[in-house]
N, C-alpha and C. Protein backbone atom coordinates (compact mmCIF):
# COMPACT_ATOMS: atom_id res chain seq x y z
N UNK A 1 35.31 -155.04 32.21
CA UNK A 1 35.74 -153.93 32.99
C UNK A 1 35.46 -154.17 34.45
N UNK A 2 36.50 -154.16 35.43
CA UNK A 2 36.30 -153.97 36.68
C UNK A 2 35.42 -152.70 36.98
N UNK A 3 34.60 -153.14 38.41
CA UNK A 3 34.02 -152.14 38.95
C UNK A 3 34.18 -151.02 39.58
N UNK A 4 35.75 -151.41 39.98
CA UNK A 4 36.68 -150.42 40.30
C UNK A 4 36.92 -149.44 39.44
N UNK A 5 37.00 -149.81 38.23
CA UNK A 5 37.41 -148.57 37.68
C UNK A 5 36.38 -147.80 36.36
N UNK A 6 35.44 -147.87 37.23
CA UNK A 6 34.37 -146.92 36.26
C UNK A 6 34.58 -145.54 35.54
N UNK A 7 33.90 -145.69 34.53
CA UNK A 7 34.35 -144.14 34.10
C UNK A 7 33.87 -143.06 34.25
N UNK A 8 33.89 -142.41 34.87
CA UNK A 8 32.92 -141.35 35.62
C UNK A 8 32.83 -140.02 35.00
N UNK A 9 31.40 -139.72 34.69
CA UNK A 9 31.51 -138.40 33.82
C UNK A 9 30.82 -137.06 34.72
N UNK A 10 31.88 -136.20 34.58
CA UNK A 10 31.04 -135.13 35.27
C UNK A 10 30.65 -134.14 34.52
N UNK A 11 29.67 -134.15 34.77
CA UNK A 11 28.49 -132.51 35.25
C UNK A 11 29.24 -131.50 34.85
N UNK A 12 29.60 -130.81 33.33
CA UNK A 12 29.76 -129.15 33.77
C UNK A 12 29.12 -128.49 34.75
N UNK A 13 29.43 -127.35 35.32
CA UNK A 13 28.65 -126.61 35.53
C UNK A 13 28.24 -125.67 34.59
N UNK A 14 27.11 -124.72 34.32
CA UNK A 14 26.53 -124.67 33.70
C UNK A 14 27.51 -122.83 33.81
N UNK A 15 27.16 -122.14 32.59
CA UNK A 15 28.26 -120.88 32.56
C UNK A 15 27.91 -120.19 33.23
N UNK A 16 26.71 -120.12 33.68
CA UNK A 16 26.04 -118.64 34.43
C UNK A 16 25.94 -118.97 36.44
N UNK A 17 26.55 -119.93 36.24
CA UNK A 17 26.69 -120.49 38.01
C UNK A 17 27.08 -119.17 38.59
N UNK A 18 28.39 -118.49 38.17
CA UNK A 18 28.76 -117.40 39.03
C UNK A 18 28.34 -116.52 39.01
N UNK A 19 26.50 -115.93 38.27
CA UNK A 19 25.79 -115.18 38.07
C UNK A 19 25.21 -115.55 39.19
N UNK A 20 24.55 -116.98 39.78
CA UNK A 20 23.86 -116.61 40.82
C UNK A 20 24.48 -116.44 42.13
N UNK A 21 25.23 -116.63 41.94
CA UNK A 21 26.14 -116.46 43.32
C UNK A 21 26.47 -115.40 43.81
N UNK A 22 25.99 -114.72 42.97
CA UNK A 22 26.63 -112.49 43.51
C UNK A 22 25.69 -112.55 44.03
N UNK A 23 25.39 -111.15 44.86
CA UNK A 23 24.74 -110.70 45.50
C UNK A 23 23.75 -109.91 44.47
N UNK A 24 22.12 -109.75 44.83
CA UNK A 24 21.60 -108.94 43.92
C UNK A 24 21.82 -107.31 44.01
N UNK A 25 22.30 -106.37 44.67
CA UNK A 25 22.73 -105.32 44.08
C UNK A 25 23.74 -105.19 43.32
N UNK A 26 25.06 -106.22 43.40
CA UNK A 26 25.98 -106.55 42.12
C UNK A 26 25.50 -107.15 41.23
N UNK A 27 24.52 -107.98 41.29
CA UNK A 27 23.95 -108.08 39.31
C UNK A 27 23.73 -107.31 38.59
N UNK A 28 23.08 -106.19 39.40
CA UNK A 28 22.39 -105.19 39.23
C UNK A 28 23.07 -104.24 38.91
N UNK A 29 24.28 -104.16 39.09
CA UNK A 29 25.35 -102.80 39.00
C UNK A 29 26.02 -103.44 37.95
N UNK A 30 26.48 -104.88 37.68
CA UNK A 30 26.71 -105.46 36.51
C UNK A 30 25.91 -105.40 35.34
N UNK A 31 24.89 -105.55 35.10
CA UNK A 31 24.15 -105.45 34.36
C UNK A 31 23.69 -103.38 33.60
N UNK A 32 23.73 -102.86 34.86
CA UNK A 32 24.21 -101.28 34.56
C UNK A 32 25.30 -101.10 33.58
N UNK A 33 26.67 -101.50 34.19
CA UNK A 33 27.83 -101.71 33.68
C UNK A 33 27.90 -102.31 32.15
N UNK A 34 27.35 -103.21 31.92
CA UNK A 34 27.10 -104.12 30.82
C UNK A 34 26.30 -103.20 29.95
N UNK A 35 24.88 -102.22 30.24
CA UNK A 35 23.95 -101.64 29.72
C UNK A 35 25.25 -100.39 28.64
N UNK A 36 25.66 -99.75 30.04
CA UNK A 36 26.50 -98.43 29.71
C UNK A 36 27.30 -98.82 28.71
N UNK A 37 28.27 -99.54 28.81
CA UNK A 37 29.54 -100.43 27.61
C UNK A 37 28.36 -100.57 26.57
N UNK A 38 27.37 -101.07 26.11
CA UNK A 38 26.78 -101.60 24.96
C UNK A 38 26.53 -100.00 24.72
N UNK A 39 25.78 -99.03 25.25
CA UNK A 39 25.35 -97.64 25.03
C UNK A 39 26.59 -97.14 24.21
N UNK A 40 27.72 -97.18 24.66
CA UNK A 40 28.93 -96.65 25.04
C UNK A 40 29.64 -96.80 23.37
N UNK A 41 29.65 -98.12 23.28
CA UNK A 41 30.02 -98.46 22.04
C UNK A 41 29.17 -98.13 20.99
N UNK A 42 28.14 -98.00 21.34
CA UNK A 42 26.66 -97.72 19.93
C UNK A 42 27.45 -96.59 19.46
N UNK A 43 27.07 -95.33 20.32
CA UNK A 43 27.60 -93.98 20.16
C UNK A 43 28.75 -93.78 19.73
N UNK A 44 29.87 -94.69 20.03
CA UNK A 44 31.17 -94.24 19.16
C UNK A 44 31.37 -94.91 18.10
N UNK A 45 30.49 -95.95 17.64
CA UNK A 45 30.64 -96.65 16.30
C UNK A 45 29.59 -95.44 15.41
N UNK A 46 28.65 -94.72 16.19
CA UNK A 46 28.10 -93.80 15.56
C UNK A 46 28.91 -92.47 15.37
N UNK A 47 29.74 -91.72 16.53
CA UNK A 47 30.50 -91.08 16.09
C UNK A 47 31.42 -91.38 14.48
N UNK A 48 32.00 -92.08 14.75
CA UNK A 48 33.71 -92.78 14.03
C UNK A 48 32.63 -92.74 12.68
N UNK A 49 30.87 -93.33 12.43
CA UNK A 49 30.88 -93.31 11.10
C UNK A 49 30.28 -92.12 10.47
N UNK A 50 30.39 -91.48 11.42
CA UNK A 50 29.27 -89.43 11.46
C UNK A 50 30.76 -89.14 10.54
N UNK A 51 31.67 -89.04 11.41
CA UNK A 51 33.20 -88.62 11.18
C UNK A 51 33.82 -89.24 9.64
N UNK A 52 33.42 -90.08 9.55
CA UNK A 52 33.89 -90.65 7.89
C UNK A 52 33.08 -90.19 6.77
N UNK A 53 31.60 -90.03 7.05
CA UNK A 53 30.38 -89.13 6.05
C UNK A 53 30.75 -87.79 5.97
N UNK A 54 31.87 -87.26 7.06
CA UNK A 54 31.65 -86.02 6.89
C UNK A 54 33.17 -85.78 5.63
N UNK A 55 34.14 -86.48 5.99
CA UNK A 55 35.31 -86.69 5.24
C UNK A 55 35.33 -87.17 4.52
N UNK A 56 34.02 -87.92 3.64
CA UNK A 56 33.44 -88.60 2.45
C UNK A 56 33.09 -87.08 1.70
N UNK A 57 32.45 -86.62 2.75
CA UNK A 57 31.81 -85.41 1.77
C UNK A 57 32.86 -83.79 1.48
N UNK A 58 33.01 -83.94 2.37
CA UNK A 58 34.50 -83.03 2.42
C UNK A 58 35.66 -83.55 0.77
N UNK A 59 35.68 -84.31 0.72
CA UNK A 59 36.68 -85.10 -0.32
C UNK A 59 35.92 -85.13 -2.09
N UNK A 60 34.61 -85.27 -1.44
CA UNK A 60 33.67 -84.64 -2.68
C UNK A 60 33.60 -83.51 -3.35
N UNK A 61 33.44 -82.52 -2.48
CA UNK A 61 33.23 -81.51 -2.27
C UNK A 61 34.65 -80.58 -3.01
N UNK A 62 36.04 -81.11 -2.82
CA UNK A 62 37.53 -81.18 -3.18
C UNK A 62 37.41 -81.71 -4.35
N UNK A 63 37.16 -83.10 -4.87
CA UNK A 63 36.79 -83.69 -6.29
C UNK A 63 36.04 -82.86 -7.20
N UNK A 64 35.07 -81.93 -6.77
CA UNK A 64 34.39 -81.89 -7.77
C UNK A 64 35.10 -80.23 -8.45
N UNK A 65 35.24 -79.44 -6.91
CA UNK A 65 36.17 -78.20 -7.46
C UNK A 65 37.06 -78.51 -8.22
N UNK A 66 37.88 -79.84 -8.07
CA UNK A 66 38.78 -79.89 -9.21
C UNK A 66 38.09 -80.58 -10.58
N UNK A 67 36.99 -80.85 -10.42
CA UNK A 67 36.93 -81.54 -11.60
C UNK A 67 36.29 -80.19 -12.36
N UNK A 68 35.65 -78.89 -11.99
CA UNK A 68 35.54 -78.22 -12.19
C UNK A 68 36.40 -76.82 -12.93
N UNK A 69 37.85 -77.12 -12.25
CA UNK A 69 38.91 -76.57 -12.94
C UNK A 69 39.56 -77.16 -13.97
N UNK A 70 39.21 -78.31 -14.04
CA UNK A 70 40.01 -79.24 -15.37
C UNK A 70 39.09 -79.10 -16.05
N UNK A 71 37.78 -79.28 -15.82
CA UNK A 71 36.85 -78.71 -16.98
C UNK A 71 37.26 -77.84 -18.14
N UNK A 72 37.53 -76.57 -17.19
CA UNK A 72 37.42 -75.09 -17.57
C UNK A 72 38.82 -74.99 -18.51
N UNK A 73 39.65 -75.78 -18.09
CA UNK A 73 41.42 -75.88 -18.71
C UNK A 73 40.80 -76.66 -19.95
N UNK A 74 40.31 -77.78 -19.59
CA UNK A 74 39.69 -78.24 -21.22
C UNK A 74 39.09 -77.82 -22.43
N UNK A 75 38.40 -76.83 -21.67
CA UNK A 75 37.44 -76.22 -22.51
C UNK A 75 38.42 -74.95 -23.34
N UNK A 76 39.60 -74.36 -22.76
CA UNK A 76 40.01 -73.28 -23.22
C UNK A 76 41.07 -74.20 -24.38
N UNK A 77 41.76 -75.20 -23.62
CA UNK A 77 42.45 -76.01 -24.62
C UNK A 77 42.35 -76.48 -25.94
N UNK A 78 40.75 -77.23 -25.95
CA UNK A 78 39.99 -76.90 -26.64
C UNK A 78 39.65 -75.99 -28.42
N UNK A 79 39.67 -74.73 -27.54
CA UNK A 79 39.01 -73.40 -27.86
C UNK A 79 40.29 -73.74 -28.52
N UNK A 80 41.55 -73.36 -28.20
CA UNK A 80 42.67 -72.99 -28.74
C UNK A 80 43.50 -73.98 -29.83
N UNK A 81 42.83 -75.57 -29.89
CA UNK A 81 42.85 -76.45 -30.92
C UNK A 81 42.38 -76.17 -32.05
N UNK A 82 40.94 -75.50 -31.90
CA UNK A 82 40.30 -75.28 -33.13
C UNK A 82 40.76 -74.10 -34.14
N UNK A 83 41.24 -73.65 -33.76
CA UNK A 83 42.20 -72.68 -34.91
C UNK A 83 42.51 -71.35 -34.42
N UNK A 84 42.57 -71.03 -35.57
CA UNK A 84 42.85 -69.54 -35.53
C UNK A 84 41.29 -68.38 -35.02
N UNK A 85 42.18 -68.06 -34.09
CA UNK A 85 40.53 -67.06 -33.75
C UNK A 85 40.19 -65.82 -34.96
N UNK A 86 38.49 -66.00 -34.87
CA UNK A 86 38.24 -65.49 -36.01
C UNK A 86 38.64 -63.59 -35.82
N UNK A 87 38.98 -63.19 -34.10
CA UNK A 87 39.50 -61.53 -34.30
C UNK A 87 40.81 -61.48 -35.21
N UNK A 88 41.63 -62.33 -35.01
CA UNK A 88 43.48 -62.36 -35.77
C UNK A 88 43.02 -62.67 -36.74
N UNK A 89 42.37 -63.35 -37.72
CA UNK A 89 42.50 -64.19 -38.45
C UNK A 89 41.79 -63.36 -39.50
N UNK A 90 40.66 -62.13 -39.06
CA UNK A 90 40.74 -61.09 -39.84
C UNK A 90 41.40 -59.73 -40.22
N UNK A 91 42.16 -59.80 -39.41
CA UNK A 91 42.99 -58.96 -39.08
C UNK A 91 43.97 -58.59 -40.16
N UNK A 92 44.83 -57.78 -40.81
CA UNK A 92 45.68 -57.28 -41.59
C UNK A 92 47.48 -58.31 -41.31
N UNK A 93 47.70 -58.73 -42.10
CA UNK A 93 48.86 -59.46 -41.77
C UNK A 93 49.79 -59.25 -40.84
N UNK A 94 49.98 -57.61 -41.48
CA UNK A 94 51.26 -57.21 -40.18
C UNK A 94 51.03 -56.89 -38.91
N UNK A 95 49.46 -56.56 -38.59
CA UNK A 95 48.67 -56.16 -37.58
C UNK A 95 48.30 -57.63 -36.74
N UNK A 96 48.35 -58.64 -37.34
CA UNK A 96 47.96 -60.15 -36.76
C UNK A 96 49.87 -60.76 -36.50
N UNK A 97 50.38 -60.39 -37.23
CA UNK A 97 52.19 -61.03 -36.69
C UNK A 97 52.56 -60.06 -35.37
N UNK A 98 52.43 -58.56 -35.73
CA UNK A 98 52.70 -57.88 -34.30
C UNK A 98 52.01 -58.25 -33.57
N UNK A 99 50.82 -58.02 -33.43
CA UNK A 99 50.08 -58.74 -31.93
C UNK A 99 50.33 -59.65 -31.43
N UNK A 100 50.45 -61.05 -31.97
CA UNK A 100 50.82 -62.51 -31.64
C UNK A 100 52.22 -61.97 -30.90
N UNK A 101 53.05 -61.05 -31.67
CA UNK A 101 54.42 -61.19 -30.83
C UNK A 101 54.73 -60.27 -29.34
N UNK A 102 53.09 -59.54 -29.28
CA UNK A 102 53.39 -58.69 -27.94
C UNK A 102 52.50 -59.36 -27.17
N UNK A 103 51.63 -60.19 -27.88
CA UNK A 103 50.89 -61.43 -27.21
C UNK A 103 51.86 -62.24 -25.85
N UNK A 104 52.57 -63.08 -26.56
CA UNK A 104 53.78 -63.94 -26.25
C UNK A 104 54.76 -63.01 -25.47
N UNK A 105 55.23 -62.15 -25.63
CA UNK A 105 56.39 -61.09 -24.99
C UNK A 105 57.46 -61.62 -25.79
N UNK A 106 57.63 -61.21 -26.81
CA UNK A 106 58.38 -60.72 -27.70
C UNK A 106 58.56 -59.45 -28.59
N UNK A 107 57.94 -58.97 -28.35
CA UNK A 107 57.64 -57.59 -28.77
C UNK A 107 58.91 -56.77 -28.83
N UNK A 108 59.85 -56.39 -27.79
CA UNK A 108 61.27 -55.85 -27.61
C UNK A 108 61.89 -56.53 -28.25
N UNK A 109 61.93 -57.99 -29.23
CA UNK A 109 63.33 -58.72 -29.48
C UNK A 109 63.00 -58.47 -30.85
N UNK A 110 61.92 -58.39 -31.29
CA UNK A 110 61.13 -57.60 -32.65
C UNK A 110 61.74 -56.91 -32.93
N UNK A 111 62.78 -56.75 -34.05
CA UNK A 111 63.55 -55.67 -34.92
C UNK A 111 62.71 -54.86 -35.76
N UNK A 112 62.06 -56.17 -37.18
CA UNK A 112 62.04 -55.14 -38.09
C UNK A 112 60.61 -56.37 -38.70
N UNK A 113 59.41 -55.33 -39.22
CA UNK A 113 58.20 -56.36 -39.97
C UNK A 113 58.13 -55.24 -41.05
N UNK A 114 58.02 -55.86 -42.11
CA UNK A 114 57.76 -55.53 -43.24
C UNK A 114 56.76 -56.12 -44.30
N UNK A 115 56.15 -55.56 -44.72
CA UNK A 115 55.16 -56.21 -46.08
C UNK A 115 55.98 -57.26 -46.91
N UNK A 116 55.89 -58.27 -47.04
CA UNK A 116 56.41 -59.02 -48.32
C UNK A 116 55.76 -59.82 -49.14
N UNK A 117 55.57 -59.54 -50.42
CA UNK A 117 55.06 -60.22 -51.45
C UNK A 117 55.57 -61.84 -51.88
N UNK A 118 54.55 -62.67 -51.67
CA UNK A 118 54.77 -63.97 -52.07
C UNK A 118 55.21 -64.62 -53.16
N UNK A 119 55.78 -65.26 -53.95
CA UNK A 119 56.04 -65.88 -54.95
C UNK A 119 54.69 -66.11 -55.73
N UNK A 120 53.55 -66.74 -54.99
CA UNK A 120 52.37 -66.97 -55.72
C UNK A 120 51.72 -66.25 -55.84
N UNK A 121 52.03 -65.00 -55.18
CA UNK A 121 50.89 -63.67 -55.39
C UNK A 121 50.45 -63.68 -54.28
N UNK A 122 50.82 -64.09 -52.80
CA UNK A 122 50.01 -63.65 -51.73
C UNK A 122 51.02 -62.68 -50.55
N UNK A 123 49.95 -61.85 -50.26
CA UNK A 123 50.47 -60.96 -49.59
C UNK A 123 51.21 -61.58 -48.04
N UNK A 124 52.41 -60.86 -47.92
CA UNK A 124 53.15 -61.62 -46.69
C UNK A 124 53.80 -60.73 -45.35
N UNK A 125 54.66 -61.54 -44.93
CA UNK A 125 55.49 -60.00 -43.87
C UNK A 125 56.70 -60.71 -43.39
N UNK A 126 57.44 -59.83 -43.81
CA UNK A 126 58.93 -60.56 -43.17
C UNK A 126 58.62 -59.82 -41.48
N UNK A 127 59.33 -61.05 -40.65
CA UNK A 127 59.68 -60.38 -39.43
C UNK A 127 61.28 -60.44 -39.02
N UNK A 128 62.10 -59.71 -38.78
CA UNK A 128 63.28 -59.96 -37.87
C UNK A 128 63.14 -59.76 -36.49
N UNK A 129 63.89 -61.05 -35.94
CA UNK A 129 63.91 -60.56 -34.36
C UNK A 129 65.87 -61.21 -34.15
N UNK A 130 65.72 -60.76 -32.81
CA UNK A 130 66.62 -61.03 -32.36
C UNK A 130 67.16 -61.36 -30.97
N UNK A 131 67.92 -62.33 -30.42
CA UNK A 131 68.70 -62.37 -28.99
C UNK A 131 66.89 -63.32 -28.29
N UNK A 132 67.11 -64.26 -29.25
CA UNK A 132 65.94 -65.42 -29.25
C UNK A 132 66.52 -66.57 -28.08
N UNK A 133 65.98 -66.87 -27.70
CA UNK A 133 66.12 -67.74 -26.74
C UNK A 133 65.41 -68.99 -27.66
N UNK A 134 65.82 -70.33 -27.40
CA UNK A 134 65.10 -71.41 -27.71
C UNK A 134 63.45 -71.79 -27.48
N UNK A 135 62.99 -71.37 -26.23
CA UNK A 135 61.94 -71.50 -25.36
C UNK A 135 61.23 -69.99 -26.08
N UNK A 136 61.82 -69.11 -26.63
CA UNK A 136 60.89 -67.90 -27.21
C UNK A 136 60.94 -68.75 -28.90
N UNK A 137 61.94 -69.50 -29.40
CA UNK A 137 61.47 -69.62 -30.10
C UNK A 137 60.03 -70.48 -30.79
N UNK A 138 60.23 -71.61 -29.63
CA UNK A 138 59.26 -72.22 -30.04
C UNK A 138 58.02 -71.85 -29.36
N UNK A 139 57.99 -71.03 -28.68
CA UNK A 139 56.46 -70.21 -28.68
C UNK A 139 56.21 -69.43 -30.13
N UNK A 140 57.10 -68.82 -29.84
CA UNK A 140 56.44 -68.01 -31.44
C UNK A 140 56.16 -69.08 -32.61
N UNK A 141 56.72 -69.98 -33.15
CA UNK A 141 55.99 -70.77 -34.42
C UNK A 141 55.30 -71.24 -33.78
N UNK A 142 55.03 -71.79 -32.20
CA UNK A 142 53.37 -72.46 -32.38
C UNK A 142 52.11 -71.21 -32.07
N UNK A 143 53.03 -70.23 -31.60
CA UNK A 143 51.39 -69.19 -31.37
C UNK A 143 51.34 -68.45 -33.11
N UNK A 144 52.33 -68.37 -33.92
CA UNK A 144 52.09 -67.61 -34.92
C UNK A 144 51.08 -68.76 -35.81
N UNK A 145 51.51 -70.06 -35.57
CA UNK A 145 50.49 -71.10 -36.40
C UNK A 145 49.18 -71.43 -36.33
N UNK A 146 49.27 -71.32 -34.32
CA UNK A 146 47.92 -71.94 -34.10
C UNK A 146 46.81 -70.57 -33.70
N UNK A 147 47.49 -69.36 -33.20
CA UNK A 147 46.98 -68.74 -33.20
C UNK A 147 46.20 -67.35 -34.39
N UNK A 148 47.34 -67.53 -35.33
CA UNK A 148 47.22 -66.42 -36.03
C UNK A 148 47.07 -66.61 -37.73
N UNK A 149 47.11 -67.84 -37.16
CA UNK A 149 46.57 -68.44 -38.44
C UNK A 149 47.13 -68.39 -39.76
N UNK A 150 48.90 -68.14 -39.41
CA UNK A 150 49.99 -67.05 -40.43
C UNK A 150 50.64 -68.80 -40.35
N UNK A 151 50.98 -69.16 -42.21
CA UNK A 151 52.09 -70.00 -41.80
C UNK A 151 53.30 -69.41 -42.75
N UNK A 152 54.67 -70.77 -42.16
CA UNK A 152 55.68 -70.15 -42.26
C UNK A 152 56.78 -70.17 -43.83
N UNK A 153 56.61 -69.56 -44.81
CA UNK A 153 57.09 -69.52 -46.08
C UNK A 153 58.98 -69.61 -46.18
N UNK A 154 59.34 -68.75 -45.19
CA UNK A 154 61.06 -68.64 -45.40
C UNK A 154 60.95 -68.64 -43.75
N UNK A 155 62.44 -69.30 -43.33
CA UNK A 155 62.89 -69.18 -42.17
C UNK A 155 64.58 -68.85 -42.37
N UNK A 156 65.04 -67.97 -41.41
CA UNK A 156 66.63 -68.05 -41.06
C UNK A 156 66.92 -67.83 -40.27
N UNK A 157 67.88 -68.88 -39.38
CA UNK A 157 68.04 -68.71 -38.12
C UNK A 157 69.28 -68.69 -38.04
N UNK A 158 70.29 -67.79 -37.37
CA UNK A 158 71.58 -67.49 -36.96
C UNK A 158 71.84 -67.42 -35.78
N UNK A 159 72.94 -68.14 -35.36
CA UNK A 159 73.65 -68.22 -33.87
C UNK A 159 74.20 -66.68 -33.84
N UNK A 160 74.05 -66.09 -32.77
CA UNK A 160 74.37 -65.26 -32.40
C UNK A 160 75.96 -65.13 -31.93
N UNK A 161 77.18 -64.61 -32.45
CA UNK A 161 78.50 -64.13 -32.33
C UNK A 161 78.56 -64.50 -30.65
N UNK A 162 78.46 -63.37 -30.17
CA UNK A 162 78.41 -62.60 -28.81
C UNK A 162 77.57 -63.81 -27.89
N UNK A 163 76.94 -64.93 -28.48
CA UNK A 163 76.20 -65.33 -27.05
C UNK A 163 75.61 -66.74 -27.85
N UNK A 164 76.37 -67.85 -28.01
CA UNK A 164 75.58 -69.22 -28.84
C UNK A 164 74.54 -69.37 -28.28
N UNK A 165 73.80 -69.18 -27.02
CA UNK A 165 72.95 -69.61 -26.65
C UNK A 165 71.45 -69.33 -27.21
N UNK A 166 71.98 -67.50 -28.06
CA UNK A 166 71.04 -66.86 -28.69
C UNK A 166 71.02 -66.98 -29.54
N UNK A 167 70.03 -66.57 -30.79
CA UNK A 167 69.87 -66.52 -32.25
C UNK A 167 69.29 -65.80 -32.67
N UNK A 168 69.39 -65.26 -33.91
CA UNK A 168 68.45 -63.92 -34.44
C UNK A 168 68.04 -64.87 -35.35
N UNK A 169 66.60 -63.92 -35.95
CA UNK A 169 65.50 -65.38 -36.64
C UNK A 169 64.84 -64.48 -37.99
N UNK A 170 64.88 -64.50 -38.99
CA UNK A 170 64.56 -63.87 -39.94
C UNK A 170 62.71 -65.06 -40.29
N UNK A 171 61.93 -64.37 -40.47
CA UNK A 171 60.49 -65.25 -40.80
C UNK A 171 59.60 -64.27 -42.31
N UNK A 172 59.65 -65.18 -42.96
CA UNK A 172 58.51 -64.50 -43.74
C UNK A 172 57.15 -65.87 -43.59
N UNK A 173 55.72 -65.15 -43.95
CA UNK A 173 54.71 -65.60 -42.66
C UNK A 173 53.86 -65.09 -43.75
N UNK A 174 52.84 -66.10 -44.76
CA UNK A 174 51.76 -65.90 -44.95
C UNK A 174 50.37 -66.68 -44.90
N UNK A 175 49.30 -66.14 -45.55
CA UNK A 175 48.03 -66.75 -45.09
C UNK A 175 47.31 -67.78 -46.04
């Protein structure tokens, strides 16, 4: 290698060179500056996570009321799986079919209940109704089953002349 052409390494300067070069009441107001920003940020990383504990708990607080109402829906659901309640279920036949049907609101489409004697010897009740809707009907066989503890021996169901949409429903219903 010629001497001419050496390879010459320089010297960073070092990062804080233009630290000494201010004047000392600007370090000093820098370093303020620098203090405040670090303060500055503490406090709003403390806000922002005050603000999320509180909407943590807020959301809890929402969770649990509802878990509190689904409870309570469970529990009646429940109640109403296990059978026939023991007030209907002692109840007099025709006295446990009318109720169930003013229970439900059917009561007005209720023609005609009568006593009827079973084939096997058990006491029964015809009901007629009429100008049944689909949606009334199938309330009534599941509240007359699950509630009243009455099941269903004869059924007849007729489209209604005047209105297909309706049907009159003849039921005999014992225990």
């Amino acid at each position: 290698m010629n001497r001419s052409q050496r390879i010459a390494f320089r010297r960073h300067p070092s990062p804080l060179t233009f630290w000494r070069d201010w004047p000392r009441g600007r370090q000093r107001g820098a370093l303020c500056l620098l203090l405040a920003l670090t303060v500055a940020g503490s406090v709003a990383a403390w806000f922002s996570l005050y603000a999320a504990t509180q909407r943590a708990v807020l959301r809890e607080e929402t969770a649990t009321e509802l878990h509190q109402r689904v409870a309570t829906l469970v529990a009646e659901i429940r109640d109403q799986e296990r059978g026939p309640s023991l007030e209907r279920a002692n109840l007099p036949i025709l006295v446990a079919a009318r109720q169930l049907s003013r229970d439900i609101g059917l009561e007005d489409k209720l023609i005609s209940v009568r006593p009827a004697l079973q084939a096997t010897g058990r006491d029964g009740v015809q009901l007629y109704y009429e100008r049944l809707t689909l949606p009334d009907l199938l309330a009534l066989l599941e509240t007359l089953g699950r509630d009243g503890g009455l099941q269903t021996s004869t059924v007849t169901f007729n489209r209604r002349l005047d209105n297909p949409s309706l049907a009159d429903l003849q039921l005999v219903l014992y225990r």
